[in-house]
Protein backbone atom coordinates (compact mmCIF):
# COMPACT_ATOMS: atom_id res chain seq x y z
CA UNK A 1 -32.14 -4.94 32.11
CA UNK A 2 -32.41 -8.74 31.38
CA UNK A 3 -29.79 -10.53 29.09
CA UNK A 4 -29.60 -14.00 28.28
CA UNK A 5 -26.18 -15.46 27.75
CA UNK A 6 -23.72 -18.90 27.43
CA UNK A 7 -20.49 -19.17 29.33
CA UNK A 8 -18.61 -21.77 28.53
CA UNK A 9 -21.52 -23.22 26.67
CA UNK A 10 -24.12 -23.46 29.46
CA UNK A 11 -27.10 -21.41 29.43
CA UNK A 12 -26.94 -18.11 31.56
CA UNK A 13 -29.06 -15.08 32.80
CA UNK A 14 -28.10 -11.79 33.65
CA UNK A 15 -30.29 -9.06 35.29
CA UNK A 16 -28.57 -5.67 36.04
CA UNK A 17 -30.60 -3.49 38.22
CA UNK A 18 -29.32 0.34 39.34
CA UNK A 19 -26.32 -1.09 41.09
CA UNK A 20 -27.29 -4.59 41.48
CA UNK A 21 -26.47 -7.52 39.27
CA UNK A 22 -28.02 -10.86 39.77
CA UNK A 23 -26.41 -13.83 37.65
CA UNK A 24 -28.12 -17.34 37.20
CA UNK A 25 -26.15 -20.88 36.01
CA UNK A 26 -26.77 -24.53 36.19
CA UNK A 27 -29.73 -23.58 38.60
CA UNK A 28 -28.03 -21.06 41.07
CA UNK A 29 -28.04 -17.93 41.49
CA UNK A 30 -26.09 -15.08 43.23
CA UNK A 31 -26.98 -11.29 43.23
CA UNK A 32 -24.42 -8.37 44.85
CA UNK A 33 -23.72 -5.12 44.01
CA UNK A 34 -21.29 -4.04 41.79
CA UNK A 35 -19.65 -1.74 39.80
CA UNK A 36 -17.52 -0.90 36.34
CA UNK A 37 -14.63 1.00 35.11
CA UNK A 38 -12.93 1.12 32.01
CA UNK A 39 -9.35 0.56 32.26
CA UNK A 40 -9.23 0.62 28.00
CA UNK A 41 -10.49 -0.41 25.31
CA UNK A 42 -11.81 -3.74 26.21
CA UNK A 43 -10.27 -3.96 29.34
CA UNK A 44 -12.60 -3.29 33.13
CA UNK A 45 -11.96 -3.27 36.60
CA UNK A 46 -15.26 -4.20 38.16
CA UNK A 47 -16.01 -4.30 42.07
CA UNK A 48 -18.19 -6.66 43.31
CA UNK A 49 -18.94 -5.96 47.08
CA UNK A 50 -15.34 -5.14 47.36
CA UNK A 51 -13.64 -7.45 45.50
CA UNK A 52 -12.25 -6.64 42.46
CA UNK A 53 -11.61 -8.19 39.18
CA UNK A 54 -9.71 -8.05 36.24
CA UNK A 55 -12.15 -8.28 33.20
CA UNK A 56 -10.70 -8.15 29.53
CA UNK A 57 -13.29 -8.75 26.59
CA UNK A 58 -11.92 -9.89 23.25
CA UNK A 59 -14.18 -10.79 20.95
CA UNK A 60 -16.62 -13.55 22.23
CA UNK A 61 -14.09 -14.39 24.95
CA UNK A 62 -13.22 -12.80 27.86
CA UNK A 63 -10.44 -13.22 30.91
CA UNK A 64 -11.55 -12.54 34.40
CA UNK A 65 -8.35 -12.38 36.84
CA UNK A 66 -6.35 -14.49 33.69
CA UNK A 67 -9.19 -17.65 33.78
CA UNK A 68 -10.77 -17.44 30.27
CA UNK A 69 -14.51 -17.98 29.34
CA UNK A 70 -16.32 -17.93 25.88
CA UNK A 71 -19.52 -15.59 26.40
CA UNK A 72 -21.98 -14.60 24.27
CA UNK A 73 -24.88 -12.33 25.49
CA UNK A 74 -28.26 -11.71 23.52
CA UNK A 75 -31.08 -9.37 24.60
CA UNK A 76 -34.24 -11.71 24.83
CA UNK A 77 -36.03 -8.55 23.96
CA UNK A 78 -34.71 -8.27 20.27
CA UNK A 79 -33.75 -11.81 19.48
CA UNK A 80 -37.68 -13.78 21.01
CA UNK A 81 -38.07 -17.31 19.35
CA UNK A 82 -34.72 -18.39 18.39
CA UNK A 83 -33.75 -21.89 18.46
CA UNK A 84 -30.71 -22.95 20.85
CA UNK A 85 -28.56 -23.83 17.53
CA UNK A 86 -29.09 -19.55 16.62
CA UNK A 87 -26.36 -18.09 18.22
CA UNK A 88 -24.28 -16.30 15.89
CA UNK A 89 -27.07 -16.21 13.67
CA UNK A 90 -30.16 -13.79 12.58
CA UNK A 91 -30.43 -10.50 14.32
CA UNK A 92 -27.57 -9.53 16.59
CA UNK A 93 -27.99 -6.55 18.89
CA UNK A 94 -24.59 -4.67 19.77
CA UNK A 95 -25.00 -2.97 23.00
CA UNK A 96 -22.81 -0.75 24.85
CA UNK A 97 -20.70 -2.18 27.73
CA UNK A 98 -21.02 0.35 30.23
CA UNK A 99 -22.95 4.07 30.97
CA UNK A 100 -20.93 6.72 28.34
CA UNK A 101 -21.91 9.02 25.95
CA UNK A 102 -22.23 8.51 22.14
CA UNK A 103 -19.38 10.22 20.63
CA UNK A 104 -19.69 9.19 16.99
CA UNK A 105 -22.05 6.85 15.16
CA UNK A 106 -20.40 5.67 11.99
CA UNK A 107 -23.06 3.78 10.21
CA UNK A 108 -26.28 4.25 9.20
CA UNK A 109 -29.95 1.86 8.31
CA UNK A 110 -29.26 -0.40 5.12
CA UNK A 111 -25.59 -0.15 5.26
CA UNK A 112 -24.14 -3.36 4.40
CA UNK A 113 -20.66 -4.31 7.19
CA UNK A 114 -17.74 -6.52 7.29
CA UNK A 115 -17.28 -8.52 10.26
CA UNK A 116 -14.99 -6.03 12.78
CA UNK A 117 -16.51 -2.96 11.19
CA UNK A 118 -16.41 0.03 13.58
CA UNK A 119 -20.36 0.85 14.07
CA UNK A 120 -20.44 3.33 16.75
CA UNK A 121 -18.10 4.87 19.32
CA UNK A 122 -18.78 5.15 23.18
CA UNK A 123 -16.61 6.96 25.52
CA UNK A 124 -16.78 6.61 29.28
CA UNK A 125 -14.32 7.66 32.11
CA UNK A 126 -12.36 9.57 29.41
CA UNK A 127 -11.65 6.21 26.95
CA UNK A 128 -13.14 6.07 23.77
CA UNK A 129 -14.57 2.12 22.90
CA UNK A 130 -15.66 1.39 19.14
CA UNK A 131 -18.20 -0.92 19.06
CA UNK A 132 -17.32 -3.24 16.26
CA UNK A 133 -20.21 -5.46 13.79
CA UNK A 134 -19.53 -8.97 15.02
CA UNK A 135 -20.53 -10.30 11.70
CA UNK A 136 -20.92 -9.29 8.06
CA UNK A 137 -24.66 -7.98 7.44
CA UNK A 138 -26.69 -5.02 7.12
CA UNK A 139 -27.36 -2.75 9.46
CA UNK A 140 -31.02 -3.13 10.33
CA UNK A 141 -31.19 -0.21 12.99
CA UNK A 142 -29.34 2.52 14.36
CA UNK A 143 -30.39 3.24 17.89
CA UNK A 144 -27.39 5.63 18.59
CA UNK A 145 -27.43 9.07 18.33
CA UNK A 146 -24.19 11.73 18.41
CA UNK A 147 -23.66 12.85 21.79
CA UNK A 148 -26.37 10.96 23.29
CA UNK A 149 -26.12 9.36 27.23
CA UNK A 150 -26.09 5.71 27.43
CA UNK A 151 -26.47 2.79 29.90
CA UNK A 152 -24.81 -0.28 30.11
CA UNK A 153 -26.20 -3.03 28.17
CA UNK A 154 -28.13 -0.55 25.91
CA UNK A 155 -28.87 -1.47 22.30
CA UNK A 156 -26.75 0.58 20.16
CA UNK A 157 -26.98 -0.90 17.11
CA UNK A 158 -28.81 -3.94 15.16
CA UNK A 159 -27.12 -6.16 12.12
CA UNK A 160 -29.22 -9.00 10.25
């Protein structure tokens, strides 16, 4: 899986492959293994050849060991010719965060939702995460099904 992101403002790549995960910024690159666990809602412990680090998301930001970045990640695949000035704007793809299993989808196509509307919930290592509508729109497509198996970075849901 390919995503295309900016951290800190600065154009960024991310490939995640089985258990590798390659990142590219300002013209290098680094690639290690790695894995994820949820801690809570919005909170990961990920292990990168051995080290590990403190990951909290909240909404467009995140804190890794306390040192905060502004992220936002696309999906080239769903979002192909948009302009550099479209973040934020058009299609958005919400994706899960990590492998889990669909536990309730709670809306459906051509549903209109607010801006931190729950959309669909995804549990994995025993916590439930709601996957909230980072904008107000309407639901284009619902790729989530009830008790479905997902992977990380998988499209869940799409708002216009």
């Amino acid at each position: 899986m390919k995503l295309e992101a900016k951290v800190d403002g600065s154009a960024a790549k991310f490939e995640v492959n089985g258990a590798r995960l390659r990142y590219e910024r300002n013209g290098q690159a680094v690639e290690r293994e790695y894995s994820i666990a949820a801690l809570a809602p919005g909170s990961y412990s990920v292990l990168i050849e051995g080290r590990s680090y403190s990951v909290i998301s909240v909404e467009g930001a995140i804190r890794v060991n306390g040192r905060p970045f502004a992220v936002e990640i696309f999906d080239p695949r769903q979002m192909r010719g948009r302009g550099a000035g479209a973040f934020g704007e058009g299609r958005r793809s919400i994706a899960s965060p990590m492998p889990g299993k669909v536990v309730r989808v709670l809306v459906s196509a051509g549903e209109t939702v607010e801006a931190g509307q729950g959309l669909v919930v995804v549990e994995a290592m025993k916590m439930q995460n709601e996957m909230k509508s980072p904008k107000a729109g309407k639901v284009v497509e619902v790729k989530a099904k009830a008790d479905a198996t997902v992977q990380a970075g998988e499209v869940l849901v799409v708002i216009e």
